[in-house]
Protein backbone atom coordinates (compact mmCIF):
# COMPACT_ATOMS: atom_id res chain seq x y z
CA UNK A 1 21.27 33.14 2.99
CA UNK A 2 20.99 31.78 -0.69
CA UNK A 3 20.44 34.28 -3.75
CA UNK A 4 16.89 34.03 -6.30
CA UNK A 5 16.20 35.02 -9.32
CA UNK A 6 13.37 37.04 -7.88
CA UNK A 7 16.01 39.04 -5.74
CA UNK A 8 14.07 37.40 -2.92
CA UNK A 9 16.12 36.62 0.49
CA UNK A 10 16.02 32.76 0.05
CA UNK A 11 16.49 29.97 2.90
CA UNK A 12 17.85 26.63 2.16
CA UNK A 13 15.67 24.48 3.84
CA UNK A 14 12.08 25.06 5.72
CA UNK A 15 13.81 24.88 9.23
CA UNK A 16 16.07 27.91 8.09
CA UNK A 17 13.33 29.85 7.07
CA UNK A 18 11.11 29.05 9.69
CA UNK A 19 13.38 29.86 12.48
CA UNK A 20 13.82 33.19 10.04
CA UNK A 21 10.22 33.89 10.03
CA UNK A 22 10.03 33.55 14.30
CA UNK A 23 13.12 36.09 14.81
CA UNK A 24 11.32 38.03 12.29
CA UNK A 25 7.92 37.95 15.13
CA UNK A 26 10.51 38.05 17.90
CA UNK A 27 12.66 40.84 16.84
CA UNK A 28 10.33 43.45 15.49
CA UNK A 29 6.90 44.45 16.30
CA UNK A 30 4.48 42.82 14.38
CA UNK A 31 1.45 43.33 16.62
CA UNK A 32 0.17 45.49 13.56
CA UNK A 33 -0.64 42.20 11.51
CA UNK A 34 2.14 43.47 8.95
CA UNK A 35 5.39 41.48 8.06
CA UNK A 36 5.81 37.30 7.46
CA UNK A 37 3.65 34.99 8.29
CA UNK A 38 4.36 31.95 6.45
CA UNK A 39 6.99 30.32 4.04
CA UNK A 40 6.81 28.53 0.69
CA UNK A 41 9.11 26.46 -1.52
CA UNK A 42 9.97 29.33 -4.64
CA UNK A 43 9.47 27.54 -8.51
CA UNK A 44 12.40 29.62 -9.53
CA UNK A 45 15.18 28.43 -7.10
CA UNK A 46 13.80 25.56 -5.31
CA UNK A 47 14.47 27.28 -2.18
CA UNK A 48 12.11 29.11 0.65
CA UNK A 49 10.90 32.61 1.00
CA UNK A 50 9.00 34.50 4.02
CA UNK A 51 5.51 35.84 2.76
CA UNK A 52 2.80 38.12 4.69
CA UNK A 53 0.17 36.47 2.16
CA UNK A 54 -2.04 33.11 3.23
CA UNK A 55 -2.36 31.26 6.90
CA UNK A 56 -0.20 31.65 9.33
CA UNK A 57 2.43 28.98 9.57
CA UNK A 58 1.39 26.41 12.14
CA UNK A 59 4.64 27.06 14.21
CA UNK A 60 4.52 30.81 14.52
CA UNK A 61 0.61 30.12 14.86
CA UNK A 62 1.58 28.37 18.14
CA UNK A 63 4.02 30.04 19.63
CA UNK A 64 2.08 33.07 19.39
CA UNK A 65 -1.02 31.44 21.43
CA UNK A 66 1.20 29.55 23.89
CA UNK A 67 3.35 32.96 24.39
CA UNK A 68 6.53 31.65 23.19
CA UNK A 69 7.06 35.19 20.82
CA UNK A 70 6.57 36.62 24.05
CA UNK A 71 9.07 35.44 25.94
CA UNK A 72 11.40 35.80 23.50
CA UNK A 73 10.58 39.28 22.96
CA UNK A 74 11.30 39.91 26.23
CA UNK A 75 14.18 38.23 26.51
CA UNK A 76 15.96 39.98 23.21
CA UNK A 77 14.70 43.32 24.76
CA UNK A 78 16.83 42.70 28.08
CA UNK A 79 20.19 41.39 25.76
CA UNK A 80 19.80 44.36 23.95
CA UNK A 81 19.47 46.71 27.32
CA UNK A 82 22.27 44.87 28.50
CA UNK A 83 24.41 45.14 25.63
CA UNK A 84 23.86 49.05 25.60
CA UNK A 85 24.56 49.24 29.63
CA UNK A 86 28.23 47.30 28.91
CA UNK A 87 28.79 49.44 25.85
């Protein structure tokens, strides 16, 4: 993860920060409608940043529908159980 000016986390390309911006759907709850749902290219550093503010970023917009960020919820929930059950 890159530095900003803006103290912003910054991504150096779109794929980072849209695989970023899934894990961020996959690993916390987000059924609220709070957190990321999009990226864009900063002015300051050229670089991308996560925002909750706009449309929903086609990918996440998809895998939500087709129950990808379900799966993979459920999948990071049973590494997790595991890991704690090996600890």
């Amino acid at each position: 993860m890159a530095t900003c000016p803006t103290g912003k986390r910054a991504y150096l390309s779109e794929e980072i920060a849209v695989e970023v911006l899934i894990g961020a759907w996959v690993h916390y709850d987000r059924s609220r409608g709070d957190g990321p749902v999009a990226i864009y290219r900063c002015d300051d550093c050229g670089q991308y940043h996560l925002t909750s503010k706009g449309p929903m970023h086609e990918t996440l917009k998809k895998y939500l529908a087709d129950g990808t960020i379900s799966r993979m919820s459920q999948a990071e929930e049973w590494m997790q159980r595991l890991k704690r059950k090996g600890s």
